[in-house]
Structure formats: C-alpha cells, structure tokens
PDB file of N, CA and C in Angstrom:
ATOM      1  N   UNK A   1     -82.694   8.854   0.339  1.00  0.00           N
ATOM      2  CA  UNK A   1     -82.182   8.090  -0.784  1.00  0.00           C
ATOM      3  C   UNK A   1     -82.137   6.630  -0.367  1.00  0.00           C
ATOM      4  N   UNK A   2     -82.721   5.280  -1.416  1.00  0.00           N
ATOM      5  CA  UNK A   2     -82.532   4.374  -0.983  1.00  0.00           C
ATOM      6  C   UNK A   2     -81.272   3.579  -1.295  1.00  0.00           C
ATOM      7  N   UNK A   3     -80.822   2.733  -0.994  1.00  0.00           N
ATOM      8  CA  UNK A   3     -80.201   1.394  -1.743  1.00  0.00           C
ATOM      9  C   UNK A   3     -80.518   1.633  -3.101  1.00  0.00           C
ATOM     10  N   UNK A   4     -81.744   1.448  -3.763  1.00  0.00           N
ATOM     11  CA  UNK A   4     -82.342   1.026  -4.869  1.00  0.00           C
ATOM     12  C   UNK A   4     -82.047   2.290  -5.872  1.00  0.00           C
ATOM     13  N   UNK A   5     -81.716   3.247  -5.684  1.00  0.00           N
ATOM     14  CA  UNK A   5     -81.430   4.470  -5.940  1.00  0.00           C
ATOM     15  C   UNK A   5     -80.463   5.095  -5.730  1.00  0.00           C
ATOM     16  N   UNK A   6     -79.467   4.628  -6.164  1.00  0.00           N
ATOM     17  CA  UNK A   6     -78.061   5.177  -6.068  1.00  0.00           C
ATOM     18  C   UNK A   6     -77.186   6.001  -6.907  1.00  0.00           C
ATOM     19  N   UNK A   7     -78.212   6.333  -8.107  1.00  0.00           N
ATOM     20  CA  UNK A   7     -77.659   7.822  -8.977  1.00  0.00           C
ATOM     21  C   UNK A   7     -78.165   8.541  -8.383  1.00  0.00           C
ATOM     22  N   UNK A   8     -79.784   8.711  -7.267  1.00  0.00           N
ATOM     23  CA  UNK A   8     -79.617  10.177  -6.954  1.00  0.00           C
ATOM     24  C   UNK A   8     -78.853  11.050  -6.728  1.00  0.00           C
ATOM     25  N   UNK A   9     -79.037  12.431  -7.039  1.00  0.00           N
ATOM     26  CA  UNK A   9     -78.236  13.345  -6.393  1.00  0.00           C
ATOM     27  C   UNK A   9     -78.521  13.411  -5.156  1.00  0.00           C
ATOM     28  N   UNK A  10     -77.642  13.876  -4.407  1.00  0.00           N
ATOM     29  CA  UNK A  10     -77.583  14.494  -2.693  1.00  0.00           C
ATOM     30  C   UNK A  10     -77.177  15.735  -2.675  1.00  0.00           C
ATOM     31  N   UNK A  11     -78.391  16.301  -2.729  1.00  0.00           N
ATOM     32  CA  UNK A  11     -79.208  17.547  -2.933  1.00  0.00           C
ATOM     33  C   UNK A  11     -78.348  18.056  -1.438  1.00  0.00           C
ATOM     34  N   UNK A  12     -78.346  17.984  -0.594  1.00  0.00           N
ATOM     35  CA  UNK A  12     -78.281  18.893   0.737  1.00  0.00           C
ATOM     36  C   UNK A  12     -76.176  18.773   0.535  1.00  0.00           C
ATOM     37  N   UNK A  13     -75.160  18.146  -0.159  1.00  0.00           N
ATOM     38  CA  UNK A  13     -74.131  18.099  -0.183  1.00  0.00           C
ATOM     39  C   UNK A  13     -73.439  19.652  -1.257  1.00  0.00           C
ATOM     40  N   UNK A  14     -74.518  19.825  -2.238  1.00  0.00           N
ATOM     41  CA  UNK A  14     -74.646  20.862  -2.738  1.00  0.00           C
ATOM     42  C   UNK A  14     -73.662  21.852  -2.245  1.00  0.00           C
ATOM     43  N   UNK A  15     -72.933  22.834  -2.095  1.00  0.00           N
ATOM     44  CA  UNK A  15     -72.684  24.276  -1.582  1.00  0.00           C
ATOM     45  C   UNK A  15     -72.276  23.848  -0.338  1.00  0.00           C
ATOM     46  N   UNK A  16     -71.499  22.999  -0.051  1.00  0.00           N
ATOM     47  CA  UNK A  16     -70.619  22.127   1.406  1.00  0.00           C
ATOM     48  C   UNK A  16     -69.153  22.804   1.300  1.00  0.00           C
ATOM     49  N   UNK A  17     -68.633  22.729   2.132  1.00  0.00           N
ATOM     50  CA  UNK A  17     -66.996  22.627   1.984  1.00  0.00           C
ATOM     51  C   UNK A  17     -66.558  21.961   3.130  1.00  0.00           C
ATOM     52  N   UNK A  18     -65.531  21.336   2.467  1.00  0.00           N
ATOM     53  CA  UNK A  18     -64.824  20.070   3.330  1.00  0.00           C
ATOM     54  C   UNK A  18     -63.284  20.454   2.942  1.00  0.00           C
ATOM     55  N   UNK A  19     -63.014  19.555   3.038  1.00  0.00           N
ATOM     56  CA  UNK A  19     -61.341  18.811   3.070  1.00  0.00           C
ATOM     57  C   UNK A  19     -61.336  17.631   2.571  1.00  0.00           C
ATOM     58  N   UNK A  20     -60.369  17.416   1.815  1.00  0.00           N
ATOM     59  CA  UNK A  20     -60.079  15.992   1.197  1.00  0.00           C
ATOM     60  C   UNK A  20     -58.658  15.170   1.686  1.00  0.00           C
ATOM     61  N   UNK A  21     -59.652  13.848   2.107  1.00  0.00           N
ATOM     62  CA  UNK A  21     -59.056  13.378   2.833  1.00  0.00           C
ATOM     63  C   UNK A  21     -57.594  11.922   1.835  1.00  0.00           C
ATOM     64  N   UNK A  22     -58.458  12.489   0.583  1.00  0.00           N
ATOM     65  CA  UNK A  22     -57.698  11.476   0.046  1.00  0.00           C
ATOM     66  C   UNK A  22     -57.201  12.549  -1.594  1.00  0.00           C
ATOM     67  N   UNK A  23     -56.642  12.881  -2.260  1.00  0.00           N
ATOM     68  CA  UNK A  23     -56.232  13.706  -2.990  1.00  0.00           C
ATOM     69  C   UNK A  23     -56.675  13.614  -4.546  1.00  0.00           C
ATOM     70  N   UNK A  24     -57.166  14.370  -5.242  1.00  0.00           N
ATOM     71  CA  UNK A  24     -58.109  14.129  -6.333  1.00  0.00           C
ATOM     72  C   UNK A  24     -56.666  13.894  -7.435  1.00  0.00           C
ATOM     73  N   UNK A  25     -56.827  13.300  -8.631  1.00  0.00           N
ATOM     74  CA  UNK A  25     -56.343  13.373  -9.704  1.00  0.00           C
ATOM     75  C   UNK A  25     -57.019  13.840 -11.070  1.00  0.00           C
ATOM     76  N   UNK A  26     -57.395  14.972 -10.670  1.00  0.00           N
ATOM     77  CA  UNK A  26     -58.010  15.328 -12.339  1.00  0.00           C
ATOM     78  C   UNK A  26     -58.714  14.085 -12.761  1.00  0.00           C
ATOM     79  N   UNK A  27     -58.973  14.250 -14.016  1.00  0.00           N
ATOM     80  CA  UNK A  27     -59.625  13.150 -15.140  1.00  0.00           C
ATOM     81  C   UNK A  27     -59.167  11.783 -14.940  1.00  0.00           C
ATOM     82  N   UNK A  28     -58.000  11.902 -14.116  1.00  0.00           N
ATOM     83  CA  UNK A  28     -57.310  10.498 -14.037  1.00  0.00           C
ATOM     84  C   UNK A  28     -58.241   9.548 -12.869  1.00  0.00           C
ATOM     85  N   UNK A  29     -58.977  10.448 -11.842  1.00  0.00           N
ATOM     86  CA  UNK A  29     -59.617  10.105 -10.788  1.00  0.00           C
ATOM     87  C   UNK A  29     -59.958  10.338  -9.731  1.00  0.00           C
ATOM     88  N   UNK A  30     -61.034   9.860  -8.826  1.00  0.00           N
ATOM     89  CA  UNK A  30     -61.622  10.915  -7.642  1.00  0.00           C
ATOM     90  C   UNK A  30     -60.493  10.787  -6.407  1.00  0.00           C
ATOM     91  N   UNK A  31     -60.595  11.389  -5.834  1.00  0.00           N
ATOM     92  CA  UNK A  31     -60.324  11.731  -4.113  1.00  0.00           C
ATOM     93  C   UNK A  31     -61.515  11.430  -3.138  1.00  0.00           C
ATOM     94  N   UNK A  32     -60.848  11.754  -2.105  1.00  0.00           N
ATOM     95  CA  UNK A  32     -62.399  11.771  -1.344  1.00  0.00           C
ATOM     96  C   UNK A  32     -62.609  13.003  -0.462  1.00  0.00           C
ATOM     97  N   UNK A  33     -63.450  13.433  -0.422  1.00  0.00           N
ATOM     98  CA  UNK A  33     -63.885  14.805   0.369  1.00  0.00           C
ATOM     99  C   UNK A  33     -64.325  14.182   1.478  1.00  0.00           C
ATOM    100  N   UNK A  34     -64.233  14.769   3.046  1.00  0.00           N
ATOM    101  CA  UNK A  34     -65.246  14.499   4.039  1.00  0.00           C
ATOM    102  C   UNK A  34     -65.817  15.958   4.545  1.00  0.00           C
ATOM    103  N   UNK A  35     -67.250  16.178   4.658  1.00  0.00           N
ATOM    104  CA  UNK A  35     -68.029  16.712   4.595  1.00  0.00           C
ATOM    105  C   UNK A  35     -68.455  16.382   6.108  1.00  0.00           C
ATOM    106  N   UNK A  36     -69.154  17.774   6.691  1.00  0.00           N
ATOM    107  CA  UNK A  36     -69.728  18.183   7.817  1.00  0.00           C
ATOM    108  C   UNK A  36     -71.182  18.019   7.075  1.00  0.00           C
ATOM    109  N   UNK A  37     -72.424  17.160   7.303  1.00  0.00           N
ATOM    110  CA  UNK A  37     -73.593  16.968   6.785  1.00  0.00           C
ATOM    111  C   UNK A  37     -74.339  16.118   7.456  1.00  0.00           C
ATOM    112  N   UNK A  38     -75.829  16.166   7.675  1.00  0.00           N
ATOM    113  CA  UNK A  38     -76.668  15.560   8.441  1.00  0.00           C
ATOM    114  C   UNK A  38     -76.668  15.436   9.969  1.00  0.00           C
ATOM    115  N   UNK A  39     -76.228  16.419  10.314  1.00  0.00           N
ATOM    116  CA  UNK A  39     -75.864  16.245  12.323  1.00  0.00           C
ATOM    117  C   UNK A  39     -74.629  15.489  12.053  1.00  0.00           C
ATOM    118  N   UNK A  40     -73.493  15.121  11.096  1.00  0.00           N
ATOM    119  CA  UNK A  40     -72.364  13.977  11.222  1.00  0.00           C
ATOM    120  C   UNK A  40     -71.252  14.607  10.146  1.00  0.00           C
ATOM    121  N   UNK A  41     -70.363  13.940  10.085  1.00  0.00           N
ATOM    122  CA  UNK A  41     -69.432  14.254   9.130  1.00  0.00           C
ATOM    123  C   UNK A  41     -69.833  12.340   8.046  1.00  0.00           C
ATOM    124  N   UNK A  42     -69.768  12.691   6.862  1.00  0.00           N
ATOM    125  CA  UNK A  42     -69.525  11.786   6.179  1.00  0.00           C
ATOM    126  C   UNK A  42     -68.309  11.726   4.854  1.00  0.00           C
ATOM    127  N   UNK A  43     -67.768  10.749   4.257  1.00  0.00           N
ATOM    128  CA  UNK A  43     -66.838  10.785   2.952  1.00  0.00           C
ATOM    129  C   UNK A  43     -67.219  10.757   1.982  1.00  0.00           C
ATOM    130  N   UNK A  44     -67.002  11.449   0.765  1.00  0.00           N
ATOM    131  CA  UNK A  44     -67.877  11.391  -0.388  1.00  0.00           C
ATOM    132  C   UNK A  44     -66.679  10.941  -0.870  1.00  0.00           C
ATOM    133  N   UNK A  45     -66.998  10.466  -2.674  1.00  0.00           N
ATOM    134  CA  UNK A  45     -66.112  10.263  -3.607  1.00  0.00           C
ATOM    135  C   UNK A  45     -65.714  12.034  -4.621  1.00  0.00           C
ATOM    136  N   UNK A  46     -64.513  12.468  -4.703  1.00  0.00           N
ATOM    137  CA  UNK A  46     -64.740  14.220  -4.745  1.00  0.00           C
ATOM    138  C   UNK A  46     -63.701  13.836  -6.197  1.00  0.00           C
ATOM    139  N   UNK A  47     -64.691  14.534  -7.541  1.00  0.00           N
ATOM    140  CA  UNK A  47     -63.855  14.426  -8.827  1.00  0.00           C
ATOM    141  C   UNK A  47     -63.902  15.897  -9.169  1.00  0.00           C
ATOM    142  N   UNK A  48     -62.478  16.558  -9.367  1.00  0.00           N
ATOM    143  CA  UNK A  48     -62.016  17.897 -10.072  1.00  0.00           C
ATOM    144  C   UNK A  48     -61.641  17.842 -11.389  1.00  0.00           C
ATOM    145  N   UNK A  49     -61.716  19.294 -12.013  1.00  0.00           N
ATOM    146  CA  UNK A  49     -60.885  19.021 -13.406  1.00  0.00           C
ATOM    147  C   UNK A  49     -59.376  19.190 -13.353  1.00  0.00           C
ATOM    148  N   UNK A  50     -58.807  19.193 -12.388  1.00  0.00           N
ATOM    149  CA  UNK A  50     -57.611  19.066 -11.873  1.00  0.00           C
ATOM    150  C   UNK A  50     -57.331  18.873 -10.607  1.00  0.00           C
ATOM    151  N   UNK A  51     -55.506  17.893 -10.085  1.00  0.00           N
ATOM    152  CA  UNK A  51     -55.420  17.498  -9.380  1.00  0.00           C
ATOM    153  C   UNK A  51     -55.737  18.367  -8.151  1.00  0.00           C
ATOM    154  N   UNK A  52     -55.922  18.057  -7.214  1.00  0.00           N
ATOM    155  CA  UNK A  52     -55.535  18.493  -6.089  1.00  0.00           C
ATOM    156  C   UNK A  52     -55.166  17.826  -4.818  1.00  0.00           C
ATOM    157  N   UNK A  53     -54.761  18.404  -4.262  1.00  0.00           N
ATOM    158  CA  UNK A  53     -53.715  17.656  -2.802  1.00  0.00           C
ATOM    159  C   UNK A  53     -54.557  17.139  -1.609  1.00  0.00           C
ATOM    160  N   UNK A  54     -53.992  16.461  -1.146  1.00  0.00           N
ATOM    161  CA  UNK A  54     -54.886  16.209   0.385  1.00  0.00           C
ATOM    162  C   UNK A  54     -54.670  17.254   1.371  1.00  0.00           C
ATOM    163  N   UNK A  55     -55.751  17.650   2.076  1.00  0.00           N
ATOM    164  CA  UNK A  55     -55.829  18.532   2.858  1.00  0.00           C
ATOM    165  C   UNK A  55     -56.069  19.846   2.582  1.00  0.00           C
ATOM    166  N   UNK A  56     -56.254  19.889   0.978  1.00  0.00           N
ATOM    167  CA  UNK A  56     -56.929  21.320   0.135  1.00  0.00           C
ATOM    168  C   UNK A  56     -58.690  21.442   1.022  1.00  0.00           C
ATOM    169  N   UNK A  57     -58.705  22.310   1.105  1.00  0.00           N
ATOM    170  CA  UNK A  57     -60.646  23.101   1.305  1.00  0.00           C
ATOM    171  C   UNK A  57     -61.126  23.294  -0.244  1.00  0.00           C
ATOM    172  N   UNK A  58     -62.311  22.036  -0.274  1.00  0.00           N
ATOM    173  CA  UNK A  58     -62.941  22.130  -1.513  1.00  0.00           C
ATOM    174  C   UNK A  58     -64.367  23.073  -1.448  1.00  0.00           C
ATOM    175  N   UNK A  59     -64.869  23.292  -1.890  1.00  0.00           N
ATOM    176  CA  UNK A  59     -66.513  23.722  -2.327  1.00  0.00           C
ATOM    177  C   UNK A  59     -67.018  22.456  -3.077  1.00  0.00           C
ATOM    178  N   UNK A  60     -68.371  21.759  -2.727  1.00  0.00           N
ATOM    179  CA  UNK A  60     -69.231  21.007  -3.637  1.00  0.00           C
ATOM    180  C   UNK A  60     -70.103  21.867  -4.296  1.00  0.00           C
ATOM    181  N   UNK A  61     -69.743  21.271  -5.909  1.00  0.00           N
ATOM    182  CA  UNK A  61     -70.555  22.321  -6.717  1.00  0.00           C
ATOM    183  C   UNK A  61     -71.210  21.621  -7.354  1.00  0.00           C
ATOM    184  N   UNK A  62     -71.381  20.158  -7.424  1.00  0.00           N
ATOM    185  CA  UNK A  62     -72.683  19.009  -7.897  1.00  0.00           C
ATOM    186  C   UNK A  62     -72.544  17.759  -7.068  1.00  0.00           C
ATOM    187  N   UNK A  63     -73.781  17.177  -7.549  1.00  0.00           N
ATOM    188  CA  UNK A  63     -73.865  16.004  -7.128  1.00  0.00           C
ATOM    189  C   UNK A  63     -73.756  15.062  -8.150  1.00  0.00           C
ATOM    190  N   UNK A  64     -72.945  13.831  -8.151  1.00  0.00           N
ATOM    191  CA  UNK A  64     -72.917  13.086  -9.073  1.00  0.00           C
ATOM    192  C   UNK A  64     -74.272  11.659  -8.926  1.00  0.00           C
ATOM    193  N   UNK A  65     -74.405  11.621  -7.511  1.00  0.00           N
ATOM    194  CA  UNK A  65     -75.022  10.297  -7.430  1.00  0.00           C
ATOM    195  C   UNK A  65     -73.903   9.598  -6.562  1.00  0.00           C
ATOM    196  N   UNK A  66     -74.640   8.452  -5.782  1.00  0.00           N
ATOM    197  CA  UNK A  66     -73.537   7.574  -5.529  1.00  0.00           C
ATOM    198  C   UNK A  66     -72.809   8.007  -4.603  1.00  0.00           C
ATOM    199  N   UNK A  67     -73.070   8.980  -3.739  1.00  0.00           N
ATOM    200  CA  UNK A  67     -72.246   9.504  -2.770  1.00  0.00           C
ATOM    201  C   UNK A  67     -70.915  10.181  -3.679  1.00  0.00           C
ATOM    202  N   UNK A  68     -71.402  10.413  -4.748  1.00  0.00           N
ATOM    203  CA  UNK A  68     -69.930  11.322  -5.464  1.00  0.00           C
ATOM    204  C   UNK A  68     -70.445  12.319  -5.984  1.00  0.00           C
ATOM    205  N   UNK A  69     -69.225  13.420  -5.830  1.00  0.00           N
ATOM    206  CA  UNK A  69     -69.206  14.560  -6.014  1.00  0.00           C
ATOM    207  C   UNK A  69     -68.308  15.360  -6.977  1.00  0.00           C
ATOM    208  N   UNK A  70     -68.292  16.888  -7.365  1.00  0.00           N
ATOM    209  CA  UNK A  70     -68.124  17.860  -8.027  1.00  0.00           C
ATOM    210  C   UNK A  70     -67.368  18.699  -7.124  1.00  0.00           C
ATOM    211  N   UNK A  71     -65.787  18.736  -7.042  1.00  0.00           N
ATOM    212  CA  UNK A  71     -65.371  19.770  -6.129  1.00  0.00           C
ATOM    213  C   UNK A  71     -64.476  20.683  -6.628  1.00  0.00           C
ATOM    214  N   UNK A  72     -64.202  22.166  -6.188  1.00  0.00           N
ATOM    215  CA  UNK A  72     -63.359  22.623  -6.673  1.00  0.00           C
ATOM    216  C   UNK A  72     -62.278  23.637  -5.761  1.00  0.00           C
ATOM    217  N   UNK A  73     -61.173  23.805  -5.493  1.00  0.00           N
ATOM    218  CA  UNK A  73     -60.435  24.354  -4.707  1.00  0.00           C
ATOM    219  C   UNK A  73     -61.221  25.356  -3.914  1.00  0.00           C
ATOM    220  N   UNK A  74     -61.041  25.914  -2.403  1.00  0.00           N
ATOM    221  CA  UNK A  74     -61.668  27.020  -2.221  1.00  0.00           C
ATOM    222  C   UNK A  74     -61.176  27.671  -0.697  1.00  0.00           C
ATOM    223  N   UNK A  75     -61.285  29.035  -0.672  1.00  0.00           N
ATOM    224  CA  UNK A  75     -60.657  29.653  -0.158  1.00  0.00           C
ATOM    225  C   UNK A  75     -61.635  30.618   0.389  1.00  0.00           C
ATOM    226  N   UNK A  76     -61.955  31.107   1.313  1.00  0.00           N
ATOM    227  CA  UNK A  76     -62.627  31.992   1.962  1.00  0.00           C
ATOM    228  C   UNK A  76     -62.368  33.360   1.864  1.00  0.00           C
ATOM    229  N   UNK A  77     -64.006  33.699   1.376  1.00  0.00           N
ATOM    230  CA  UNK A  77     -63.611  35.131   0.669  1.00  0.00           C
ATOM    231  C   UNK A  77     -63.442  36.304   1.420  1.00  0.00           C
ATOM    232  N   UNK A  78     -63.932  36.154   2.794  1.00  0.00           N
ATOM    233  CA  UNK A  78     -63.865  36.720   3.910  1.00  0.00           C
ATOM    234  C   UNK A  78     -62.657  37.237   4.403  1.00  0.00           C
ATOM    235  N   UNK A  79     -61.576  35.939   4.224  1.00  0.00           N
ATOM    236  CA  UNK A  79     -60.518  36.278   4.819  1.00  0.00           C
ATOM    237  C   UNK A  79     -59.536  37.503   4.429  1.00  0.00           C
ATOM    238  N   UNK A  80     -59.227  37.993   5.248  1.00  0.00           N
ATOM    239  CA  UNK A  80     -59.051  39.828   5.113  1.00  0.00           C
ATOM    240  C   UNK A  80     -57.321  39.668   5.401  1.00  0.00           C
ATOM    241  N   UNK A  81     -56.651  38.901   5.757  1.00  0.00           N
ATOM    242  CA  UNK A  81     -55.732  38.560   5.714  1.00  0.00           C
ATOM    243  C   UNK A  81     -55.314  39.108   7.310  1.00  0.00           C
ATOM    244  N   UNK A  82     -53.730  39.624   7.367  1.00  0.00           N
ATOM    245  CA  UNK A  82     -53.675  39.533   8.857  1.00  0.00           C
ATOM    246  C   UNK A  82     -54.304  40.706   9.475  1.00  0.00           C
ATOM    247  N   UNK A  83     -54.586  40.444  11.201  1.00  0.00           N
ATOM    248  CA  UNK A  83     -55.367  41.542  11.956  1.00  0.00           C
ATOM    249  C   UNK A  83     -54.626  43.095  11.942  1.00  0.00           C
ATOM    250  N   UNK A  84     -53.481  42.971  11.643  1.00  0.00           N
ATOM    251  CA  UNK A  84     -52.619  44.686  11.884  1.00  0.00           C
ATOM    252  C   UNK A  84     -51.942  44.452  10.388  1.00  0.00           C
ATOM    253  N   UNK A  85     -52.125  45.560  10.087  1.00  0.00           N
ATOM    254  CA  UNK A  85     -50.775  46.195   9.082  1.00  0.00           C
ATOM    255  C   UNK A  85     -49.691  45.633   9.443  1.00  0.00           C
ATOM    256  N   UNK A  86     -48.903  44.417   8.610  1.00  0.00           N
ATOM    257  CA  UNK A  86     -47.548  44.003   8.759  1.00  0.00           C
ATOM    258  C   UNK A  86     -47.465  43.332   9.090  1.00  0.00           C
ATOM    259  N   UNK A  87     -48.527  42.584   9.417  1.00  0.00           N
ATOM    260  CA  UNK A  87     -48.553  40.664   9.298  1.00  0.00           C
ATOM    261  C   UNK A  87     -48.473  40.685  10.546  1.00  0.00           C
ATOM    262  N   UNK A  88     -48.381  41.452  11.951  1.00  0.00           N
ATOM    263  CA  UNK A  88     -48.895  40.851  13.240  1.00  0.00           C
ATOM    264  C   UNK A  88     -50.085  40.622  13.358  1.00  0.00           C
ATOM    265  N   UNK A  89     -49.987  39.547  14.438  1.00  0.00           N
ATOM    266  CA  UNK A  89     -51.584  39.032  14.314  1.00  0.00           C
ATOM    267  C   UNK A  89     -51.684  39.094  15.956  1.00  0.00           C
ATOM    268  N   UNK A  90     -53.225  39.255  16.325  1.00  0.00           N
ATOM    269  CA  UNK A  90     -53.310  39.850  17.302  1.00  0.00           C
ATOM    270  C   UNK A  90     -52.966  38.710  18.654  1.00  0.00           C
TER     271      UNK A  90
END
C-alpha cells in the first residue's frame, strides 16, 4: 500500500485478533487495536457497533482503509474452561 493510496484495504489484517489498546466508543468513535502483523506488532484505528473497554480481545472482521478497522469482541472458542472438574487448575 502506498502513501498515495490510503483507502486501501489491508487485506492481511482481515481475521487478526488483538487487544485494544485504547477503548472503542460505539458510533461515537474508534479505539485502537494493536495487532501481531507483518513479522511486527502494529496499531490500527478499531470501530465497533458498541463500546468496548481497553484490554478487551477483538477479532478484525474488515478493513476500512487507512489503517482502520472493523472489530468485534472475542473470545476463544477453544477454551474448555478449567483443567479438572471444580475449577482446579492443574
């Protein structure tokens, strides 16, 4: 992407999950996500349809252009919760 081209999308930010380092306000306005991408971590601009907090785990689910993004709360579906019956953990 150049300078000269700054609505592209950023195609490879797509299907990311980060953390936001700065806290979204809904419609009112972005946050910022930082993202593990390109061999580096970088900050995007991260807009939800509702607020969310700093230090939430987002999913990128578009690209806006502009180093801004489409994020939405997210939680790992994997997680099986604790290792033993009864909340000890190993």
């Amino acid at each position: 992407m150049s300078d000269a081209e700054p609505w592209r999308r950023d195609e490879p930010s797509i299907g990311l999950v980060g953390v936001l380092v700065v806290g979204t306000r809904g419609a009112e306005g972005p946050g910022e996500v930082q993202l593990r991408i390109r061999g580096g971590s970088e900050t995007f601009l991260a807009w939800s349809d509702y607020p969310l907090a700093k230090g939430t785990t987002v999913l990128v689910t578009d690209s806006r252009g502009a180093r801004t993004v489409d994020v939405i709360e997210w939680t790992n579906p994997w997680d099986t919760g604790p290792v033993q019956p009864g909340g000890g953990e190993k």
